[in-house]
PDB file of N, CA and C in Angstrom:
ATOM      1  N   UNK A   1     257.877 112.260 115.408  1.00  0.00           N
ATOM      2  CA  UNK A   1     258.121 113.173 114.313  1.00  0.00           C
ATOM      3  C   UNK A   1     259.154 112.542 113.387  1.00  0.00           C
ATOM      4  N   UNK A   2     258.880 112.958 112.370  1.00  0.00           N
ATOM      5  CA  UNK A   2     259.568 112.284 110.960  1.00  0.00           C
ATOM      6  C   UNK A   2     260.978 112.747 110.690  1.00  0.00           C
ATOM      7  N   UNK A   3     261.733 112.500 110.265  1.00  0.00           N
ATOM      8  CA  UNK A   3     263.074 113.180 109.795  1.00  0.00           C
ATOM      9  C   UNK A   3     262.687 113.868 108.207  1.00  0.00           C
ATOM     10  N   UNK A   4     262.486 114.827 107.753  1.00  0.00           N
ATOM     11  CA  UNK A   4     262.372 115.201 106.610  1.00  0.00           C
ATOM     12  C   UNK A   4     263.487 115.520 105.770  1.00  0.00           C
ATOM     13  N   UNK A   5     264.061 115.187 104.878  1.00  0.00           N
ATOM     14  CA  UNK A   5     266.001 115.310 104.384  1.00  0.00           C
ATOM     15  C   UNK A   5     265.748 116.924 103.643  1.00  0.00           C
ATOM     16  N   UNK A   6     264.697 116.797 103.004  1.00  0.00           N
ATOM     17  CA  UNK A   6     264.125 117.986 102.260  1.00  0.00           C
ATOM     18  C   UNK A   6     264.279 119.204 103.088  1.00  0.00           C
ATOM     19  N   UNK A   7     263.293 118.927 104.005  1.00  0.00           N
ATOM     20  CA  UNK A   7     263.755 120.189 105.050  1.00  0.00           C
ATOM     21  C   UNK A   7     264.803 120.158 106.084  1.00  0.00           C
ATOM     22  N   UNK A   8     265.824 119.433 106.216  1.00  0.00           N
ATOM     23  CA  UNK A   8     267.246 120.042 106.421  1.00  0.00           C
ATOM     24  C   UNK A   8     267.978 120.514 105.473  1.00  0.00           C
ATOM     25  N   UNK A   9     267.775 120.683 104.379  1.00  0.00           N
ATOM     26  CA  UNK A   9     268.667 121.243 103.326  1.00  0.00           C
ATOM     27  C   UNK A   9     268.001 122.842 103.008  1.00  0.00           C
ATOM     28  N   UNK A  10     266.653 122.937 102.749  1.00  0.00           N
ATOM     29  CA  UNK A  10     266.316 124.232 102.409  1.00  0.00           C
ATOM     30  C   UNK A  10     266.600 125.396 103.750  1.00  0.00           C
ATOM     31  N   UNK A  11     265.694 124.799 105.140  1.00  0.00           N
ATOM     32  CA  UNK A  11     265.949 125.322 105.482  1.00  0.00           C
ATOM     33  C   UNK A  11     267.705 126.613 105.854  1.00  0.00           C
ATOM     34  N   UNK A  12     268.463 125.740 106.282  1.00  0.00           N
ATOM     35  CA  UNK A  12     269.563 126.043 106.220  1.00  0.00           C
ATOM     36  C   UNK A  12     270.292 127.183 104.664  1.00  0.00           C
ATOM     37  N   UNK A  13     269.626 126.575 103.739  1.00  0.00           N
ATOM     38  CA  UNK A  13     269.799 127.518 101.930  1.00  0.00           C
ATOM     39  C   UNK A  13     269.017 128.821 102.005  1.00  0.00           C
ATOM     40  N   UNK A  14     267.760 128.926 103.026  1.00  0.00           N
ATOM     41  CA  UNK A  14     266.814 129.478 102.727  1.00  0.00           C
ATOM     42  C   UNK A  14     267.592 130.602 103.988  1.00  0.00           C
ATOM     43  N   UNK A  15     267.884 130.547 105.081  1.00  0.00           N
ATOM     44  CA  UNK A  15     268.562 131.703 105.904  1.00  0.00           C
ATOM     45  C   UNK A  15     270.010 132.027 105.062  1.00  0.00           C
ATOM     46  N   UNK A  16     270.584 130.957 104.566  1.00  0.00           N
ATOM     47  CA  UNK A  16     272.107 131.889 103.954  1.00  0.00           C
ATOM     48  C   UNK A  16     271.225 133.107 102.955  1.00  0.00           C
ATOM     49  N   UNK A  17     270.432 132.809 102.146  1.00  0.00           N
ATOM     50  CA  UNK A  17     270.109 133.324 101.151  1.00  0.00           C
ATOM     51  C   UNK A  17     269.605 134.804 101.740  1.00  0.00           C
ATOM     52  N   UNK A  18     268.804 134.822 102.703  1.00  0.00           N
ATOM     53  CA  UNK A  18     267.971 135.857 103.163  1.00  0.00           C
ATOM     54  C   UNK A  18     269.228 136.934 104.116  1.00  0.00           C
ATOM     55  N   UNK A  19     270.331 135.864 104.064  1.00  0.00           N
ATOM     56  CA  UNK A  19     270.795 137.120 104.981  1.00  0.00           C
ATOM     57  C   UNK A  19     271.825 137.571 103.624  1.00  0.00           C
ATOM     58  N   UNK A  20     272.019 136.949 102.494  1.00  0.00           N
ATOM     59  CA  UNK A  20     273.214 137.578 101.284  1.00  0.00           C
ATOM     60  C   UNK A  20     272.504 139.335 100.903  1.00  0.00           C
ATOM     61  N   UNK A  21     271.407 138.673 101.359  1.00  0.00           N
ATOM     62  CA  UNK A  21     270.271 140.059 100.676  1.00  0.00           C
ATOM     63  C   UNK A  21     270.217 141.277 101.787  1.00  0.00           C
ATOM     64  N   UNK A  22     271.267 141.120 102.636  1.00  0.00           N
ATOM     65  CA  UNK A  22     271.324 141.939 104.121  1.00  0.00           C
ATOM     66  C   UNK A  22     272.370 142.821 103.706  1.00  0.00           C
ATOM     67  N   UNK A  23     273.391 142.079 102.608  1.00  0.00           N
ATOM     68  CA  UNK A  23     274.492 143.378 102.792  1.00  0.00           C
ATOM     69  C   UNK A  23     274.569 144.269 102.424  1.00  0.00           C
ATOM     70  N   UNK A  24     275.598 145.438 102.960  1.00  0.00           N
ATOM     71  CA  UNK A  24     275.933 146.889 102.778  1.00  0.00           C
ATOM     72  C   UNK A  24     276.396 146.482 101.447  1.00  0.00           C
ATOM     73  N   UNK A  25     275.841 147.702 100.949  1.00  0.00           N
ATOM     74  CA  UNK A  25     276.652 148.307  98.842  1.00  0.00           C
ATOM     75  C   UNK A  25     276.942 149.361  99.086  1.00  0.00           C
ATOM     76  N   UNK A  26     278.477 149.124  98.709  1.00  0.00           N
ATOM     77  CA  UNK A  26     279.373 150.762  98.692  1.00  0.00           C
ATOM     78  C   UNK A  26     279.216 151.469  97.632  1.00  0.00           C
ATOM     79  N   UNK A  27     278.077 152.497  97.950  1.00  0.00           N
ATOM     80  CA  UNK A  27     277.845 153.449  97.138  1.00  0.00           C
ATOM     81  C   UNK A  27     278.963 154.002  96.559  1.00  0.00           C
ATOM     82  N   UNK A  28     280.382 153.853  96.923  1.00  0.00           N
ATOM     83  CA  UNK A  28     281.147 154.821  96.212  1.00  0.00           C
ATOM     84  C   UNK A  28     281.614 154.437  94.809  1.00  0.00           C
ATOM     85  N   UNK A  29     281.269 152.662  94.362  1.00  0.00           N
ATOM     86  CA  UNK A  29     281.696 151.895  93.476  1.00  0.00           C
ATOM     87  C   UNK A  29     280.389 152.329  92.402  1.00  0.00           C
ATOM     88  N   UNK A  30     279.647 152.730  92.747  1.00  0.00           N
ATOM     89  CA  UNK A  30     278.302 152.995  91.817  1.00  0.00           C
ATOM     90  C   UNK A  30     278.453 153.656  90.865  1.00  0.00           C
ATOM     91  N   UNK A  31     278.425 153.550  89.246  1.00  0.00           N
ATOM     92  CA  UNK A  31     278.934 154.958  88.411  1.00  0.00           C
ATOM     93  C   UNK A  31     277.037 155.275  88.369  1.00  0.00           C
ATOM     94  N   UNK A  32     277.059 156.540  88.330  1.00  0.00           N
ATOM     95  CA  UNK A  32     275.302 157.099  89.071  1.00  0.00           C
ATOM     96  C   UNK A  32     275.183 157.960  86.782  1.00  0.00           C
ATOM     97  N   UNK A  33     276.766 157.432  86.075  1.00  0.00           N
ATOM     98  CA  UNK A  33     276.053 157.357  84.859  1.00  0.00           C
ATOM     99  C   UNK A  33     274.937 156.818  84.062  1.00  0.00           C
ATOM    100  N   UNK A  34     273.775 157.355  83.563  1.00  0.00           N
ATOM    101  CA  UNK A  34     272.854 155.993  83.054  1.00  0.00           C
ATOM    102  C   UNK A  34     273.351 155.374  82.023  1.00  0.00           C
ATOM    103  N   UNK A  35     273.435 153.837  81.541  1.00  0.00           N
ATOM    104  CA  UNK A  35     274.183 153.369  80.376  1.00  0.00           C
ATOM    105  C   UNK A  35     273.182 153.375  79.660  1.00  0.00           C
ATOM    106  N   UNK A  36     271.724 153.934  79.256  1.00  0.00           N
ATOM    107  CA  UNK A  36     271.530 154.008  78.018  1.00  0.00           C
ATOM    108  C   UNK A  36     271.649 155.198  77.137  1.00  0.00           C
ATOM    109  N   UNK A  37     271.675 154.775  76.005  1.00  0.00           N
ATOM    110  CA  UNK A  37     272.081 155.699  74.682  1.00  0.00           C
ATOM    111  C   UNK A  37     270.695 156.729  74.501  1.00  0.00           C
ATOM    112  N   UNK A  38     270.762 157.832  74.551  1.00  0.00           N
ATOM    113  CA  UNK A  38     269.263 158.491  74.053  1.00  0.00           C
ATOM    114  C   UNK A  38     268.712 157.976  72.591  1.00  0.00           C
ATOM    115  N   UNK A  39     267.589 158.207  72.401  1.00  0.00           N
ATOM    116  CA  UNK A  39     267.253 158.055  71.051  1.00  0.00           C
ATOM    117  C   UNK A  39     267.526 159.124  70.530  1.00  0.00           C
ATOM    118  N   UNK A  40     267.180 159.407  69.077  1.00  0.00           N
ATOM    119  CA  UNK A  40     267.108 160.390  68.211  1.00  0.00           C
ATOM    120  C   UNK A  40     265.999 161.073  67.690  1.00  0.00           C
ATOM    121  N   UNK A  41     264.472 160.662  69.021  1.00  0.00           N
ATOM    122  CA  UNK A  41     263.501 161.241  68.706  1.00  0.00           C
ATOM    123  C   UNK A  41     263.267 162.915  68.536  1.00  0.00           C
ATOM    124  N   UNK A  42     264.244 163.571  69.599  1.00  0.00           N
ATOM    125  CA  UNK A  42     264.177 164.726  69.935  1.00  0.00           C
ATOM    126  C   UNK A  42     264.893 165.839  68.375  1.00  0.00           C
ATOM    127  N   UNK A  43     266.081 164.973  68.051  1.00  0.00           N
ATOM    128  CA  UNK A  43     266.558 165.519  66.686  1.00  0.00           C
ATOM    129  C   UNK A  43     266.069 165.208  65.449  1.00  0.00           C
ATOM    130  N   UNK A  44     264.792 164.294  65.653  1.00  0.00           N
ATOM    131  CA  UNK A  44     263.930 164.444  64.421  1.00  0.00           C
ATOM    132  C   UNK A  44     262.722 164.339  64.375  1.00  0.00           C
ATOM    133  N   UNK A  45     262.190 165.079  65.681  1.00  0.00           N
ATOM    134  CA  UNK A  45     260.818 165.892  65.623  1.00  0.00           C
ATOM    135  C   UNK A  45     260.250 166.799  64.662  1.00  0.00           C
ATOM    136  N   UNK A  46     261.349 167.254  63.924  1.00  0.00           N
ATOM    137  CA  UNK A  46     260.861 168.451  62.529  1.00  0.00           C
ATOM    138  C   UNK A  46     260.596 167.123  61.938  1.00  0.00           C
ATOM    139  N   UNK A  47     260.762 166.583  61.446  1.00  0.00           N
ATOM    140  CA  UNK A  47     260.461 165.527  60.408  1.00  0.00           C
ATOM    141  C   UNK A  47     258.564 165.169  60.405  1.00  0.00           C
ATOM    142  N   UNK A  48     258.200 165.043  61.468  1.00  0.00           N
ATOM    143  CA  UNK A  48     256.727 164.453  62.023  1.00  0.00           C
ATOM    144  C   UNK A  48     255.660 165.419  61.087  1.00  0.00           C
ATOM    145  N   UNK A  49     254.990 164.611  60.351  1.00  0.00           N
ATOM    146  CA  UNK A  49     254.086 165.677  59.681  1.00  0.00           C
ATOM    147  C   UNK A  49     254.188 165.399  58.357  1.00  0.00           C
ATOM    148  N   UNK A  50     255.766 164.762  57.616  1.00  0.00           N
ATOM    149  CA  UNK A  50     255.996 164.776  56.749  1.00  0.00           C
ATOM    150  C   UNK A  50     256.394 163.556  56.091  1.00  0.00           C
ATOM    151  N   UNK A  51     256.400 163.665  54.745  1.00  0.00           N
ATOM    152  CA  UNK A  51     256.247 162.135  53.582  1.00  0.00           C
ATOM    153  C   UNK A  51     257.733 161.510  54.405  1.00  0.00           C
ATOM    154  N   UNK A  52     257.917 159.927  54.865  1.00  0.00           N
ATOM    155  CA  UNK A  52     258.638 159.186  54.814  1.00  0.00           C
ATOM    156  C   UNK A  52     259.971 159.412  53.859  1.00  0.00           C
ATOM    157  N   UNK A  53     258.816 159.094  52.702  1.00  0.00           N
ATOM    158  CA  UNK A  53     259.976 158.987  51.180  1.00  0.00           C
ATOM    159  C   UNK A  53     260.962 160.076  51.394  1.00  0.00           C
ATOM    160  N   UNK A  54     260.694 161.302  51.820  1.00  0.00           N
ATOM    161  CA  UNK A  54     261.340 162.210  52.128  1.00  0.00           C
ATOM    162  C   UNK A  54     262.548 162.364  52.826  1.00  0.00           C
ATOM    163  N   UNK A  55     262.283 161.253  54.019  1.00  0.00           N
ATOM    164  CA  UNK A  55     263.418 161.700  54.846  1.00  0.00           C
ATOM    165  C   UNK A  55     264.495 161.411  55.132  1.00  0.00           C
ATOM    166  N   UNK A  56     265.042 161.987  55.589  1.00  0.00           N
ATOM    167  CA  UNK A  56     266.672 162.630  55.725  1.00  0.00           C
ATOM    168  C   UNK A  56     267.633 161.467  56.047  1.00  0.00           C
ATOM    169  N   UNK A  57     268.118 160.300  55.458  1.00  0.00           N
ATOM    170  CA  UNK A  57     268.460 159.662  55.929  1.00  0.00           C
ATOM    171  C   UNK A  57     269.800 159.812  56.652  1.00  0.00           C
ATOM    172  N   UNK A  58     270.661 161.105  56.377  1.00  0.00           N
ATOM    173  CA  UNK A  58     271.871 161.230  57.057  1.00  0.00           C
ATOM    174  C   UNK A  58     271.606 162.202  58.750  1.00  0.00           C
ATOM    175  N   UNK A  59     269.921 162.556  59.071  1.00  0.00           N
ATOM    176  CA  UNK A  59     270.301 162.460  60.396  1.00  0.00           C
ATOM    177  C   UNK A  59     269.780 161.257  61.149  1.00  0.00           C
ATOM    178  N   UNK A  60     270.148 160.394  60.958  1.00  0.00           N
ATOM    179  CA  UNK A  60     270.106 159.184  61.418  1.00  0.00           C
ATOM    180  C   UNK A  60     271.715 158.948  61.813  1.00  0.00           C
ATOM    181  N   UNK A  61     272.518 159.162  61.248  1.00  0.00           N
ATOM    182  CA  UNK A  61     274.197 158.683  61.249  1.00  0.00           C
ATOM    183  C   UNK A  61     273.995 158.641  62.621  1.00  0.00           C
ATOM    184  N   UNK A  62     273.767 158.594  63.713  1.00  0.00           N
ATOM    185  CA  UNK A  62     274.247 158.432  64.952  1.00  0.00           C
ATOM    186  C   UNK A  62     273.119 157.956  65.517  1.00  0.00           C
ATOM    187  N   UNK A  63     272.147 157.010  65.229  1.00  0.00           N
ATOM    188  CA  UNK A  63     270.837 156.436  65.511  1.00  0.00           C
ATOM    189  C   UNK A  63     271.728 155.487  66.160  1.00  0.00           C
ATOM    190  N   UNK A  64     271.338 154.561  66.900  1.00  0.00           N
ATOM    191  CA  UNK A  64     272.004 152.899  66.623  1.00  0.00           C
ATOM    192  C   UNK A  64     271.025 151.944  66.709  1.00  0.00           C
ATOM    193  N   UNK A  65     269.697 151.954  67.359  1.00  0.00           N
ATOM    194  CA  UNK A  65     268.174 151.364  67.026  1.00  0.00           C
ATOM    195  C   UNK A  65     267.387 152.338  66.227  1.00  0.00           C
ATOM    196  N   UNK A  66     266.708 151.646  65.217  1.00  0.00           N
ATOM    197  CA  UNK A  66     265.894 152.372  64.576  1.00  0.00           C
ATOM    198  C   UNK A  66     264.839 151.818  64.029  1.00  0.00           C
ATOM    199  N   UNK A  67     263.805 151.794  64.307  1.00  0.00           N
ATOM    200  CA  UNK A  67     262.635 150.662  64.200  1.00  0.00           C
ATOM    201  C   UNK A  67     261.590 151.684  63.271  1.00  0.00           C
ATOM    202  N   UNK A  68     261.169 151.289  61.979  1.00  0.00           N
ATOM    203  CA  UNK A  68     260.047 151.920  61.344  1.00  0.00           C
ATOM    204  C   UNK A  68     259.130 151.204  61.242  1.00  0.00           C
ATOM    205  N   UNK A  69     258.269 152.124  61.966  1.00  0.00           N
ATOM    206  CA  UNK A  69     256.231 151.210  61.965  1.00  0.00           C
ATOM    207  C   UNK A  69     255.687 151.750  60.723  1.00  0.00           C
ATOM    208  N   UNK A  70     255.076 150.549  60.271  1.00  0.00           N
ATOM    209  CA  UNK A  70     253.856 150.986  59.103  1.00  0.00           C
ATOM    210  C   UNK A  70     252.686 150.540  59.198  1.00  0.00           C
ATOM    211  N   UNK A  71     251.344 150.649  59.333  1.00  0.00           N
ATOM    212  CA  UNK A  71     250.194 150.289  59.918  1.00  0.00           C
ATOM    213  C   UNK A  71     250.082 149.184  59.755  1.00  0.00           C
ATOM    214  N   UNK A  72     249.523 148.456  60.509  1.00  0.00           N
ATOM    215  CA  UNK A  72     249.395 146.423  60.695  1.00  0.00           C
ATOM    216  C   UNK A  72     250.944 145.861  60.902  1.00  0.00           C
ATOM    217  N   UNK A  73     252.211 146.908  60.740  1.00  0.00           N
ATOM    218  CA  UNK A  73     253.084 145.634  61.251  1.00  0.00           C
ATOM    219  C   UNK A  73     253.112 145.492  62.522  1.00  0.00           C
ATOM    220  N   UNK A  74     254.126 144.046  62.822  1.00  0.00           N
ATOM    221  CA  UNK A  74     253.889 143.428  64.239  1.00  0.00           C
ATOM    222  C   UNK A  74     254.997 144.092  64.515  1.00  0.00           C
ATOM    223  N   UNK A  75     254.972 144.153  65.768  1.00  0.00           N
ATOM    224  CA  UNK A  75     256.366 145.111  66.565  1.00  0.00           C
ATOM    225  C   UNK A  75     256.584 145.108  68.175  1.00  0.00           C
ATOM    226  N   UNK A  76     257.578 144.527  68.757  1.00  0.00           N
ATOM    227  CA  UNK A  76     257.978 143.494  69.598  1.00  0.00           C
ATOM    228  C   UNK A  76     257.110 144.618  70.593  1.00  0.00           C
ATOM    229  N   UNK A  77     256.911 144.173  72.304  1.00  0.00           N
ATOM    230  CA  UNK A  77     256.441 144.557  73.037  1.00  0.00           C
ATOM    231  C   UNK A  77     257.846 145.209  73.912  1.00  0.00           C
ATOM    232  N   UNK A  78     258.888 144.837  73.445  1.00  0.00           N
ATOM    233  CA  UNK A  78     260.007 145.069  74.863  1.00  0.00           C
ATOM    234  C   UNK A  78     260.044 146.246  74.706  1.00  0.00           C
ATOM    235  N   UNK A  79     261.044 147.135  75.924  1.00  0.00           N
ATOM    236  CA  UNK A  79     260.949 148.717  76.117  1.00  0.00           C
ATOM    237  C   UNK A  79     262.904 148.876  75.904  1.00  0.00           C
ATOM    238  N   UNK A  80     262.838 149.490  75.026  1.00  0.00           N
ATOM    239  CA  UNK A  80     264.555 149.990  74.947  1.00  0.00           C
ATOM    240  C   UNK A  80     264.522 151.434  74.556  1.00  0.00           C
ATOM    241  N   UNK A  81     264.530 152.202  75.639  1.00  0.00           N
ATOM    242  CA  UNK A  81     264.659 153.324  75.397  1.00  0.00           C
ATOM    243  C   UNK A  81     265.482 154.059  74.807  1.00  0.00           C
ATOM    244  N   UNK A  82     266.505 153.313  74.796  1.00  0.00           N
ATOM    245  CA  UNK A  82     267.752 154.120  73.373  1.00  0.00           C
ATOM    246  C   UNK A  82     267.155 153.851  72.146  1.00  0.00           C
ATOM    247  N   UNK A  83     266.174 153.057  71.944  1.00  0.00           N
ATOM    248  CA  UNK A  83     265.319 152.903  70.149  1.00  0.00           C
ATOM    249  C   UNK A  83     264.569 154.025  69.798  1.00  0.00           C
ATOM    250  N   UNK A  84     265.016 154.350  68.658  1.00  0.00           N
ATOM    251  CA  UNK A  84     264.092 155.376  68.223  1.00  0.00           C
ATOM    252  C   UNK A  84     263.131 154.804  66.918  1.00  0.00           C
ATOM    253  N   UNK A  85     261.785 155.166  66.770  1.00  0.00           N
ATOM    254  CA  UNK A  85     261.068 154.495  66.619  1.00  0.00           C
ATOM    255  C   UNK A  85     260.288 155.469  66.084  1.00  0.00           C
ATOM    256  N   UNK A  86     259.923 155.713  64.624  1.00  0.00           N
ATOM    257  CA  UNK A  86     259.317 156.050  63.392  1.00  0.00           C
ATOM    258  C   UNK A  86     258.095 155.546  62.969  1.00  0.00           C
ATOM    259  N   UNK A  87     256.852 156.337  63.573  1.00  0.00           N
ATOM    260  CA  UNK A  87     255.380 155.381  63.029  1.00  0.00           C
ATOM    261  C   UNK A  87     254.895 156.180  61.953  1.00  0.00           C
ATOM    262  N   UNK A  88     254.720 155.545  60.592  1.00  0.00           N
ATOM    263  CA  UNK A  88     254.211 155.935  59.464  1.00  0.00           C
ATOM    264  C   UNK A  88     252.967 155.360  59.526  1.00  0.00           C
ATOM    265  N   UNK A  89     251.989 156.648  59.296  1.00  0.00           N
ATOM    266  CA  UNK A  89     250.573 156.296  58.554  1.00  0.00           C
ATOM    267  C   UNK A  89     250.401 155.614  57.265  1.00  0.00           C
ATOM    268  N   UNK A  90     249.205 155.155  56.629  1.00  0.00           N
ATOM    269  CA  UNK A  90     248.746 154.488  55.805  1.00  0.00           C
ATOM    270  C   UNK A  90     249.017 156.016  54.550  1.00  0.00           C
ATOM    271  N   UNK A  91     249.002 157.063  54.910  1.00  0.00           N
ATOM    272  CA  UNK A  91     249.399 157.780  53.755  1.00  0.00           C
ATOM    273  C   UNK A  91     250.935 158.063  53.295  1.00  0.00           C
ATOM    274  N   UNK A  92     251.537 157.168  54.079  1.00  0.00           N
ATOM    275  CA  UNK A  92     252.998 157.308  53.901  1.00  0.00           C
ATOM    276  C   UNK A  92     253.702 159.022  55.085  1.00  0.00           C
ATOM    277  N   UNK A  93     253.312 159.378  55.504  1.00  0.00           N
ATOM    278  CA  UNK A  93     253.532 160.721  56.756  1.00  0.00           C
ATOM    279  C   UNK A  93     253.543 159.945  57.492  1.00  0.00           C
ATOM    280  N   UNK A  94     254.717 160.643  58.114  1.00  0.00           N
ATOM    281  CA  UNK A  94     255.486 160.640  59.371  1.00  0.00           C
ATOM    282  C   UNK A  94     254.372 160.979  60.581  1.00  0.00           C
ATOM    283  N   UNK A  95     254.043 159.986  61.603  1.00  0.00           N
ATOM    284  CA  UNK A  95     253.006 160.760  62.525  1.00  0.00           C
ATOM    285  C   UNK A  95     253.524 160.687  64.046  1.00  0.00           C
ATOM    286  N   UNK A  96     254.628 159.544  64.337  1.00  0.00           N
ATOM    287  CA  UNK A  96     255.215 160.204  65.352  1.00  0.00           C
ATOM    288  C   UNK A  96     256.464 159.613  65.766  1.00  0.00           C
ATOM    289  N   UNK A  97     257.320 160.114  66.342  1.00  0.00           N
ATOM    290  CA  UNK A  97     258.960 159.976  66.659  1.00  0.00           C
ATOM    291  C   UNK A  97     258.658 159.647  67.633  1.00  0.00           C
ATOM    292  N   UNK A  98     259.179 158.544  68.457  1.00  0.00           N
ATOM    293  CA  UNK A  98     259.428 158.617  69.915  1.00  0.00           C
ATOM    294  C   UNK A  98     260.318 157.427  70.544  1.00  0.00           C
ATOM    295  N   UNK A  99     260.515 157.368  71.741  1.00  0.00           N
ATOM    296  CA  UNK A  99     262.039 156.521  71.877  1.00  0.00           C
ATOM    297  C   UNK A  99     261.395 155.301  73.236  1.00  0.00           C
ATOM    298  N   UNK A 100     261.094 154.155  72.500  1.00  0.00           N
ATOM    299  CA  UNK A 100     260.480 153.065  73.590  1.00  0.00           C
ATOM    300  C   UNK A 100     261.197 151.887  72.462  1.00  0.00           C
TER     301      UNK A 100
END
């Protein structure tokens, strides 16, 4: 049998590793706060239905993502649920609020 150098090194990396993944987490250090920010879909659901041009730009003051769709633009795939996110139809109306 061969001496393999390769496998004296992993092996040995490969049990530290499997047992780091063994330890106790003191739940008491956990803040069980969620850190994301809500969106602002819920406070501007009256809006949905209605002309863009229209709207309200001061309840936004406390938005901090705010992404407006207009039909054919490109618009990233990632999920951030604190974004609130404005899809305008081709007639310029508001058709839906929602927070992804």
């Amino acid at each position: 049998m061969r001496f393999n150098p390769i496998s004296a090194i992993s092996c040995p990396i490969a049990v530290c590793l499997s047992l780091v993944g063994c330890q106790q987490v003191d739940d008491a250090h956990i803040d069980p706060t969620p850190r994301i920010h809500s969106c602002s879909a819920d406070k501007l659901a009256h809006m949905v239905g209605k002309n863009f041009a229209a709207f309200d730009q001061e309840a936004l003051s406390d938005t901090v993502w705010l992404r407006v769709i207009h039909p054919g633009d490109a618009v990233t795939l990632d999920l951030r649920p604190e974004r609130t996110n404005i899809e305008v139809d081709k007639g310029g109306i508001i058709a839906r609020i929602s927070c992804y």
